[in-house]
Protein backbone atom coordinates (compact mmCIF):
# COMPACT_ATOMS: atom_id res chain seq x y z
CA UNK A 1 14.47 25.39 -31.15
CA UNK A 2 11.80 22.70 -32.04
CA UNK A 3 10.96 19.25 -30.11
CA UNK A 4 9.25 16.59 -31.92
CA UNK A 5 8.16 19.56 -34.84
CA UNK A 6 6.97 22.01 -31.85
CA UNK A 7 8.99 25.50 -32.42
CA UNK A 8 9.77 26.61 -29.26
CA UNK A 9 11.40 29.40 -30.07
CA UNK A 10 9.30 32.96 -28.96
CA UNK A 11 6.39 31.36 -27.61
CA UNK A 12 5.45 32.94 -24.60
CA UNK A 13 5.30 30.14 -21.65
CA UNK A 14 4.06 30.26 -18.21
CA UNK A 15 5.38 28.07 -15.40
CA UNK A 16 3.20 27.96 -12.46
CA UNK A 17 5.64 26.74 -9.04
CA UNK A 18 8.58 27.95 -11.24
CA UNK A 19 10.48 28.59 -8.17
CA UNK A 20 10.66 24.73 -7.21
CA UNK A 21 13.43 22.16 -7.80
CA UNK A 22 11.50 21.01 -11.34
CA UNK A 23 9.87 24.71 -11.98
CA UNK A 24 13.77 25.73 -11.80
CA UNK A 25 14.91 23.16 -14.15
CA UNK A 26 11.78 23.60 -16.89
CA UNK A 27 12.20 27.78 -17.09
CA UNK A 28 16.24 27.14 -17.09
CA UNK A 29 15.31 24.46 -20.30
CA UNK A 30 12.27 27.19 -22.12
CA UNK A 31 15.30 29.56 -21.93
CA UNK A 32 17.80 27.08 -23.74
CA UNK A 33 14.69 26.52 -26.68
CA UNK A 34 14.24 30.38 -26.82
CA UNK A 35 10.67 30.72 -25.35
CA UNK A 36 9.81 34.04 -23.37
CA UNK A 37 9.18 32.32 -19.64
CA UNK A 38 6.76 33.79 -17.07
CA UNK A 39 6.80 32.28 -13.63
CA UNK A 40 5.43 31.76 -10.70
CA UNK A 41 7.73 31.96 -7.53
CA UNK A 42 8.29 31.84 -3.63
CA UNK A 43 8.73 35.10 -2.47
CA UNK A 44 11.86 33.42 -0.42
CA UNK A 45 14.29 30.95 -2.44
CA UNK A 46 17.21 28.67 -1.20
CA UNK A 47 20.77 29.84 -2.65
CA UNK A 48 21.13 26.41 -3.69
CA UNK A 49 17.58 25.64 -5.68
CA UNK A 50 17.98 25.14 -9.37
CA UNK A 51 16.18 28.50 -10.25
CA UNK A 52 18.94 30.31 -8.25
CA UNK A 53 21.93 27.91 -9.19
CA UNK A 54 20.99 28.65 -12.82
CA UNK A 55 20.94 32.31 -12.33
CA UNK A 56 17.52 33.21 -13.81
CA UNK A 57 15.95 34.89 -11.89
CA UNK A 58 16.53 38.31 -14.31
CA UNK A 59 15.41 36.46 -17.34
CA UNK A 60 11.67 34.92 -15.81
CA UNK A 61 9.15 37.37 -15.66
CA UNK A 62 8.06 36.79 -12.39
CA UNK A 63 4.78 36.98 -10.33
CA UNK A 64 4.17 36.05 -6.72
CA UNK A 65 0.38 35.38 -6.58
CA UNK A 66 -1.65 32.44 -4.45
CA UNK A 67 -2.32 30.04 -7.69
CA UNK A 68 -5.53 29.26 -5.12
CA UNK A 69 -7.14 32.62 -5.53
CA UNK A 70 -9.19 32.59 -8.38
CA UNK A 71 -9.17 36.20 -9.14
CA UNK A 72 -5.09 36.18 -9.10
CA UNK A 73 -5.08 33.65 -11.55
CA UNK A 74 -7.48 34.72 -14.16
CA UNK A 75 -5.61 38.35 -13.99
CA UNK A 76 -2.27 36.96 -14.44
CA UNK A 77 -3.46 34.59 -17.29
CA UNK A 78 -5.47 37.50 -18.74
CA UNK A 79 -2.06 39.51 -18.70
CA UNK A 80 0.81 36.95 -19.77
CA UNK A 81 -1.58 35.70 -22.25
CA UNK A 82 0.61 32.22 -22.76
CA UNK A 83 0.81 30.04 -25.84
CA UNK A 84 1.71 27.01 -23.43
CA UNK A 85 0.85 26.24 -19.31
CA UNK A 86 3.11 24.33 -17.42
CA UNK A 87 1.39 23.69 -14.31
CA UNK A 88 3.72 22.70 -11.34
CA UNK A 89 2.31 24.69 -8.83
CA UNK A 90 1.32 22.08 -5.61
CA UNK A 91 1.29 21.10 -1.86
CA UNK A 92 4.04 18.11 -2.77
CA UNK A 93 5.14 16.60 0.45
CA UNK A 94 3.06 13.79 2.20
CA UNK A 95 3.70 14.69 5.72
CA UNK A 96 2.69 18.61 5.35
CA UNK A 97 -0.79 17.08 3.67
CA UNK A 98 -1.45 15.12 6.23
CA UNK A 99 -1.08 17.91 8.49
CA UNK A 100 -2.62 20.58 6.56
CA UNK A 101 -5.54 18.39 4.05
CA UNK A 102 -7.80 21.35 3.49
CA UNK A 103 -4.99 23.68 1.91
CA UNK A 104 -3.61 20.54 0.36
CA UNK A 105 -6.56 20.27 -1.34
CA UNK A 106 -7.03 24.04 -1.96
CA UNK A 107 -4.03 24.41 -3.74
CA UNK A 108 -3.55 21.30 -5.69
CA UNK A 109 -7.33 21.06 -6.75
CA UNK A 110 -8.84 24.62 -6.59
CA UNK A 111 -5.14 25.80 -7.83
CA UNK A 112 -5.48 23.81 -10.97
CA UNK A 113 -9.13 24.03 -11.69
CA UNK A 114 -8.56 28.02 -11.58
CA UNK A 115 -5.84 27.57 -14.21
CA UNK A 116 -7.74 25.73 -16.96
CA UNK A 117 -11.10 27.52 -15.97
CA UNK A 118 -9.35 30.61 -16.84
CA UNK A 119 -7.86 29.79 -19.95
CA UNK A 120 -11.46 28.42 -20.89
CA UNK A 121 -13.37 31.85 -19.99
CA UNK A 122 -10.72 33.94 -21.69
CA UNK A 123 -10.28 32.05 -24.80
CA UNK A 124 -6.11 31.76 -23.86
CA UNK A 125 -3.47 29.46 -24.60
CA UNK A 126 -3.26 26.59 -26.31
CA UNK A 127 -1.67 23.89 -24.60
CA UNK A 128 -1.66 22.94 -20.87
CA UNK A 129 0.49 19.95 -19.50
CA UNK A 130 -0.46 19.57 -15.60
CA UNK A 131 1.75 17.71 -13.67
CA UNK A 132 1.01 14.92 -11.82
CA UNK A 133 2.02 12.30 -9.52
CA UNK A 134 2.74 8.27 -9.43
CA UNK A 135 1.03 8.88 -6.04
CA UNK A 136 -2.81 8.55 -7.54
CA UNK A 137 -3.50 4.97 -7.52
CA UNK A 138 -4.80 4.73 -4.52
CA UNK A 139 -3.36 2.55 -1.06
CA UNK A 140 -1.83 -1.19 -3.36
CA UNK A 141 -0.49 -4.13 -1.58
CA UNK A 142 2.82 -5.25 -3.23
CA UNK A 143 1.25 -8.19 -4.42
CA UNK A 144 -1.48 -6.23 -6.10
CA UNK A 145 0.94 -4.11 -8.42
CA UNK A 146 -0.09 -4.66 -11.78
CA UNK A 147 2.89 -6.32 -13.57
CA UNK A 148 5.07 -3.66 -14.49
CA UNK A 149 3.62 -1.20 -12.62
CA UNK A 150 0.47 1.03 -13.14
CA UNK A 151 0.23 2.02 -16.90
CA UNK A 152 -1.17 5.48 -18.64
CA UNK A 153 -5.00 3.97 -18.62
CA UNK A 154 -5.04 2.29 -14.81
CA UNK A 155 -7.50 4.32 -13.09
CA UNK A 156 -6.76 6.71 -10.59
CA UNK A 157 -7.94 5.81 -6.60
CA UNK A 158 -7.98 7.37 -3.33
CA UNK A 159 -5.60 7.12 -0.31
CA UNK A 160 -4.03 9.90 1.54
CA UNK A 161 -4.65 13.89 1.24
CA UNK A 162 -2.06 13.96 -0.66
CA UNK A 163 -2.59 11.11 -3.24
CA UNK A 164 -6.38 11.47 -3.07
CA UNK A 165 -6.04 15.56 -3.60
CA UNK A 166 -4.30 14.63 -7.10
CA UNK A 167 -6.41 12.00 -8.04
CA UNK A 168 -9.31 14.30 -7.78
CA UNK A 169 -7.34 16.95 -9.63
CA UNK A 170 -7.11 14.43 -12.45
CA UNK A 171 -10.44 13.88 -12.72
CA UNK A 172 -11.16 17.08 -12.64
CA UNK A 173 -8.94 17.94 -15.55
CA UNK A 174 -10.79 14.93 -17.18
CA UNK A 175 -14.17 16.72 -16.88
CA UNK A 176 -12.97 19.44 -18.06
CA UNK A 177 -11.37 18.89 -21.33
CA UNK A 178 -13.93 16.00 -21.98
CA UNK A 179 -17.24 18.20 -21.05
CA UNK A 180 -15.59 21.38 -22.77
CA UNK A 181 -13.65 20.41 -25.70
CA UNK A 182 -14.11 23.69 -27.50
CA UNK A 183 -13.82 25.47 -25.17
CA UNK A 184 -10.58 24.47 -23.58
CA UNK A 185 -6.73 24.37 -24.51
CA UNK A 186 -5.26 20.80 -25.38
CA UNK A 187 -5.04 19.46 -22.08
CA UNK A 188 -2.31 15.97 -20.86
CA UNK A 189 -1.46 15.05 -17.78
CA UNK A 190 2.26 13.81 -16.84
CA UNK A 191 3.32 11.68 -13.78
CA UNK A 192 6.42 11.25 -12.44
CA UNK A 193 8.21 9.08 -10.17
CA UNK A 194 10.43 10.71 -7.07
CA UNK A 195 12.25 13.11 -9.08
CA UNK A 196 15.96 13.93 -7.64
CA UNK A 197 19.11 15.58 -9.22
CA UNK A 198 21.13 18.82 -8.85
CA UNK A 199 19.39 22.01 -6.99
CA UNK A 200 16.63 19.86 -4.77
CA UNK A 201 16.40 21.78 -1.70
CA UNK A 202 14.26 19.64 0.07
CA UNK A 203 16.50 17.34 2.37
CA UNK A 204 13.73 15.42 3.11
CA UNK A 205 13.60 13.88 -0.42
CA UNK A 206 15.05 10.31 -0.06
CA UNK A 207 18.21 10.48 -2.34
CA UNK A 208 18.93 13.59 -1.73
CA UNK A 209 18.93 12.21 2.54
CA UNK A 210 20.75 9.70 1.71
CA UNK A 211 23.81 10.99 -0.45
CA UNK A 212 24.34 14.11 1.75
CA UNK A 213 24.67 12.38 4.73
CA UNK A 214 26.81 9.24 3.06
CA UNK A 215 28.76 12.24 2.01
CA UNK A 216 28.89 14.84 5.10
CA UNK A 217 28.48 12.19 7.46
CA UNK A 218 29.55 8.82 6.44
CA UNK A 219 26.15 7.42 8.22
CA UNK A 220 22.89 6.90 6.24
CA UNK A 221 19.85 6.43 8.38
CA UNK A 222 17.50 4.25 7.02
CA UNK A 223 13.94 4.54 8.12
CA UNK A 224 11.77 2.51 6.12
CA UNK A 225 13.34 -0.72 4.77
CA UNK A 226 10.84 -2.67 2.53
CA UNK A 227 9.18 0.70 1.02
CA UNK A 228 9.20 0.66 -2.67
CA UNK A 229 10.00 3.39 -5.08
CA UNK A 230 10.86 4.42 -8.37
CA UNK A 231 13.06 7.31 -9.33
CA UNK A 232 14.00 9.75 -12.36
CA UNK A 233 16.45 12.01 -12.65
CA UNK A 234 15.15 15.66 -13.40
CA UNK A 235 17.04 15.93 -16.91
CA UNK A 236 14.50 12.74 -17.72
CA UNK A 237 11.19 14.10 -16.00
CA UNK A 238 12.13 17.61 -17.98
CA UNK A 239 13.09 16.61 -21.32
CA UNK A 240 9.78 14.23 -21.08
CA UNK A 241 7.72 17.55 -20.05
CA UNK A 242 9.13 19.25 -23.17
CA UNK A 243 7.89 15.91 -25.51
CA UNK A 244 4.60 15.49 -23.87
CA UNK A 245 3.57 19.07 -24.26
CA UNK A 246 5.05 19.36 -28.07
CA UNK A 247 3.24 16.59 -28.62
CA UNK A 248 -0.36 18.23 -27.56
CA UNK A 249 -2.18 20.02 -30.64
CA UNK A 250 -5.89 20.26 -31.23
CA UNK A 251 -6.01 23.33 -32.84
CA UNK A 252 -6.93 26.59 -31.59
CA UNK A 253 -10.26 27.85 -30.30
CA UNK A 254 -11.20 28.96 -34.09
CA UNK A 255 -10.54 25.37 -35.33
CA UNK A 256 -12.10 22.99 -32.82
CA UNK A 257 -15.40 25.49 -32.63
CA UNK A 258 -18.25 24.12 -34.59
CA UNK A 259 -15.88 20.66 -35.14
CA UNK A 260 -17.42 17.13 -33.10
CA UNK A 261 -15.59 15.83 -30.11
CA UNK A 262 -13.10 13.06 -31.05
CA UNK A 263 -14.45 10.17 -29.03
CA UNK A 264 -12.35 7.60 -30.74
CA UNK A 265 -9.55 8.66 -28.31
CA UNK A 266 -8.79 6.79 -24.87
CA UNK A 267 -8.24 7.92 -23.00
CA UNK A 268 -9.74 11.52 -23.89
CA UNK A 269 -7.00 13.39 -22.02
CA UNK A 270 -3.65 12.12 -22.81
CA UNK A 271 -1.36 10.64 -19.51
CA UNK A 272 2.46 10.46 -19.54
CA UNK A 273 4.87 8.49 -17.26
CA UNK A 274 8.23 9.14 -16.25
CA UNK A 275 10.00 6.88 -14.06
CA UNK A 276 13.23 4.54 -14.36
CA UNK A 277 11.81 0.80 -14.83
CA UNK A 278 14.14 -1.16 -14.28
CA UNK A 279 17.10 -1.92 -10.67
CA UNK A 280 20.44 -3.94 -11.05
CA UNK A 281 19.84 -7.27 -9.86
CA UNK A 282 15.80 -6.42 -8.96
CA UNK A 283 13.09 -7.99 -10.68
CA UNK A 284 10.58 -5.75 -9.57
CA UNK A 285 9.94 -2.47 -11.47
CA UNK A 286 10.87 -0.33 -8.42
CA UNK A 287 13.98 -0.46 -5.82
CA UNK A 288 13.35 -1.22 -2.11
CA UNK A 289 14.94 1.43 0.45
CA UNK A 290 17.13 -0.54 1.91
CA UNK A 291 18.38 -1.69 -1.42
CA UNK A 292 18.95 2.03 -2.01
CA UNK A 293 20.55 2.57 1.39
CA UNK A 294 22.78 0.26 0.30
CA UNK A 295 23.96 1.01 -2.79
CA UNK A 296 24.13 4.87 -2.03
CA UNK A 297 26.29 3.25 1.08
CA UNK A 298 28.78 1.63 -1.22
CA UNK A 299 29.15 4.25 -3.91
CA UNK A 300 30.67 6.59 -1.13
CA UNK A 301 31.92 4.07 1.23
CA UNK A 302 29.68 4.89 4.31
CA UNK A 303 27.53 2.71 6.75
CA UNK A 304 23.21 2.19 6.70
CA UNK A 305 22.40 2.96 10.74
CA UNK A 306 18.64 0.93 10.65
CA UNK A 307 19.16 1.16 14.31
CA UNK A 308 15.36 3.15 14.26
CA UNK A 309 14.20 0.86 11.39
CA UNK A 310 10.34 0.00 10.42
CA UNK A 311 9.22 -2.03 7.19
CA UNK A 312 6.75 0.56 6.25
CA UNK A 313 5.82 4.09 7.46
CA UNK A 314 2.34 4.31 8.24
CA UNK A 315 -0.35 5.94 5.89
CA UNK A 316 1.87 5.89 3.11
CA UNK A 317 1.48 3.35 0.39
CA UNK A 318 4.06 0.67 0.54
CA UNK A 319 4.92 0.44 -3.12
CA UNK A 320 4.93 2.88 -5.81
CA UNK A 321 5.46 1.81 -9.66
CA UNK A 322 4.86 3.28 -12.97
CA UNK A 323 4.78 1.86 -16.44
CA UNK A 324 5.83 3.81 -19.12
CA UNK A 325 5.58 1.96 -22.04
CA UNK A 326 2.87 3.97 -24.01
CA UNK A 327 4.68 7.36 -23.00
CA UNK A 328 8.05 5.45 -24.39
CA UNK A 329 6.28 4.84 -27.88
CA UNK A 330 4.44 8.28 -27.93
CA UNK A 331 6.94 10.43 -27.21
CA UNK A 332 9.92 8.25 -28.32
CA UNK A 333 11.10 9.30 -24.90
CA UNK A 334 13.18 7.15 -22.54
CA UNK A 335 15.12 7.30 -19.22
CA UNK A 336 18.66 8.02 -20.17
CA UNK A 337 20.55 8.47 -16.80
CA UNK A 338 20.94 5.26 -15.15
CA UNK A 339 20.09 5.14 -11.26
CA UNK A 340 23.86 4.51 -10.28
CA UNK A 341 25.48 6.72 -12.31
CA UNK A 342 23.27 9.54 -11.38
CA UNK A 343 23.76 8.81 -7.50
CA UNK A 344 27.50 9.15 -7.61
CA UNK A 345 27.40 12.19 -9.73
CA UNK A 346 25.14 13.76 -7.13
CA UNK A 347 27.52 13.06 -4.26
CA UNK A 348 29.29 16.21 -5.97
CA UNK A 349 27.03 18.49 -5.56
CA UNK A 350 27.03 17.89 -1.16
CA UNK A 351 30.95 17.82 -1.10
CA UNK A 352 31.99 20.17 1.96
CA UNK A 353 34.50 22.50 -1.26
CA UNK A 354 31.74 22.79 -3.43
CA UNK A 355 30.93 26.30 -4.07
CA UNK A 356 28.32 28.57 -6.09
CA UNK A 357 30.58 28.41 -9.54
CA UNK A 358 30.84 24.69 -9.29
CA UNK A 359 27.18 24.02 -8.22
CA UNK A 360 26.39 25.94 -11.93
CA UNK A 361 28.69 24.59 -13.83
CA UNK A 362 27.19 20.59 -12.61
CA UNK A 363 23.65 22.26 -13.49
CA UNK A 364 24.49 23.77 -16.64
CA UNK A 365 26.35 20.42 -17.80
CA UNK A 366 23.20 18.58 -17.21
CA UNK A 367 21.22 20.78 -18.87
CA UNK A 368 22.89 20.68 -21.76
CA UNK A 369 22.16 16.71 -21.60
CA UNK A 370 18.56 17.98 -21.08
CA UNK A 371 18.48 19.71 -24.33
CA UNK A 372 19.71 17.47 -26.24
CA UNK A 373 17.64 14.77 -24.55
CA UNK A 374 14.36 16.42 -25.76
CA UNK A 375 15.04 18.04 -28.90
CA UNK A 376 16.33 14.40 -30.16
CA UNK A 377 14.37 13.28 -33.19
C-alpha cells in the first residue's frame, strides 16, 4: 500500500521502542500497508498497551536489546538489514529525567547516535525518521511564544534533561546527515505535541489522568492550572509519521556517492510538526490545563478538585506550542480528530465493562481512520 507514491508494501521496517503507546500504534499501521516490521520491545508489557490490544505481538519480529549499547545496535541493524528506521526508542517522561539525567541522556542521545552511526558504517537502510519532541525549545515565557507557536526552522535550546537531552539529539542528527551526506540514509526529524488516544498506559499522561478519573471517579484533580499544552491524537501523530518518512528520498548510497551536497536546502535535515493548533473559544495556539480540566469535566459530568492547585510546576516550561504550517503544506497532512471529540471517545476505553474484545475493536476502528488518514492523496 503506497503513501504519497512510497510503496509500502514488503519493505522491511524497523521500529526502535515498538513496545510503547506510539511504537504499538506505528508496527499495528506497517502491518495494515504490508511492510515486514521488526521491533524493539520491553521485555514486560501492560495488557492494555496498543502493541498488546492490537494483538501483534506474533507478527513483529522482535528483539529486546539496550538501543544504548553500541554493539547491540550495530548487530541488530547488521541483521534486520531495514529499508526504513523508525526511531522511537527514548527516556520520555520529565520527572524520571530529572531523576535519572545521565541515562536520560544515554539513551535518548547515545541511543540515537548508535542508530544512524550504524546505518552509516554498514552502508544500511535508506530512510530514518527520528522522533522528536515539542519539548526542544528551550525554558519560553508565554509572552515570548513566537506567534503561532515555534515553527519547523526555530532553533532548538536548552532547558531540562529532558528537553535539553533532545535538543542535543537533534543537533546531533544535524551533524550527521549534514557532515556525512553520502554516507548516511535520508535523515528528518518529527515533533509532536502530547500525544494521547487508545492503549496509553502511562496514567501519568495528562488526558489520559484526567478522563479516567472523570470516568472511574467523577473527581479530576487538577495540578497545574495556567500550564499550556498542545495535543494530537495518535491516529494524527501516526499517519503524519507514515507522510514524513514517504516523503524522505535521496537516493541510495550508489546514487548520492560521488554527487555534491545539496546546500540549497534549509534546513539540511527536514523537521515535521504534529500538534492540534487551534482550542474552542482560545486564541492562543495551545489549551491551558484548567481549560482542559474543564472541558474533560463537562463531557462526563464530573467535578475539577484544584484543592492542591499551583499555576506552574516547577522546572517545567510553562507553555508548549508548535506550528505546523510547513509540515501541513509538505506533507498535505493535517489534524483530523478534533480535541473534543477525541476526549469523549476516550472516556470509552476507562469505562468499568470495558473488556479485552471491546478495547480492540475501539483500536482497530481507529486504525482504520489511521490508514486512510495517511494513504490519502
Amino acid at each position: 500500500m503506497k503513501v504519497l507514491d512510497f510503496d509500502w508494501r514488503g519493505k522491511k521496517v524497523l521500529v526502535t521502542g515498538a513496545s510503547g503507546f506510539k511504537g504499538g500504534w506505528l508496527c499495528a499501521a506497517l502491518l495494515r500497508l504490508g511492510s515486514r516490521v521488526y521491533g524493539t520491545v520491553r521485555s514486560q508489557r501492560d495488557a492494555h498497551s496498543a502493541f498488546e490490544v492490537f494483538g501483534i505481538d506474533d507478527l513483529v519480529v522482535k528483539s529486546t536489546i539496550e538501543i544504548s549499547d553500541r554493539q547491540q545496535v550495530y548487530d541488530l541493524i547488521n541483521s534486520v538489514e531495514p529499508d526504513v528506521i523508525f526511531h522511537l526508542a527514548a527516556k520520555a517522561l520529565v520527572p524520571g529525567a530529572l531523576r535519572d539525567p545521565r541515562r536520560t541522556f544515554e539513551v535518548n542521545f547515545m541511543g540515537t547516535l548508535n542508530v544512524i552511526e550504524a546505518c552509516r558504517k554498514l552502508r544500511i537502510c535508506a530512510r530514518v525518521l527520528v522522533c522528536s519532541t515539542d519539548h526542544v525549545f528551550g525554558n519560553v515565557e508565554p509572552a515570548e511564544l513566537p506567534e503561532g507557536g515555534f515553527n519547523e526552522r526555530s532553533r532548538v535550546s536548552y532547558s531540562g534533561p529532558y528537553d535539553t537531552s533532545k535538543a542535543t539529539m537533534e543537533l546531533m542528527v544535524r551533524c550527521d546527515h549534514y557532515t556525512y551526506w553520502p554516507e548516511v540514509p535520508a535523515l528528518g526529524i518529527s515533533r509532536c505535541a502530547n500525544v494521547f488516544g487508545f492503549g496509553d498506559t502511562n496514567q501519568r499522561r495528562v488526558i489520559p489522568l484526567f478522563v479516567r478519573e472523570a470516568v472511574s471517579s467523577g473527581v479530576i484533580p487538577l495540578r497545574f492550572r495556567k500550564s499550556g499544552r498542545q495535543f494530537i491524537h495518535v491516529t494524527d501523530a501516526i499517519a503524519g509519521y507514515l507522510r514524513a518518512a514517504s516523503s524522505l528520498d535521496e537516493g541510495g548510497y550508489q546514487e548520492k556517492n560521488g554527487k555534491p551536497r545539496p546546500e540549497e536546502r534549509s534546513p539540511f535535515t527536514p523537521s515535521f510538526h504534529f500538534a492540534i493548533e487551534n482550542y474552542t473559544d482560545n486564541p492562543e495556539p495551545y489549551i491551558r490545563m484548567a481549560s482542559l480540566a474543564h472541558q474533560v469535566a463537562d463531557l462526563f459530568g464530573a467535578r475539577v478538585d484544584d484543592s492542591d492547585c499551583a499555576d506552574y510546576p516547577l522546572n517545567e516550561n510553562k507553555v508548549q506550542a508548535l506550528n505546523c504550517a510547513a509540515t501541513r503544506d509538505a506533507l498535505r497532512w493535517k489534524a483530523q480528530k478534533p480535541l473534543g471529540a477525541a476526549l469523549k471517545e476516550l472516556g470509552a476505553w476507562y469505562e468499568p465493562q470495558a473488556d479485552r474484545r471491546k478495547l480492540r475493536q475501539l483500536a482497530e476502528q481507529d486504525l482504520d481512520v489511521l490508514i486512510s488518514s495517511a494513504t490519502q492523496s
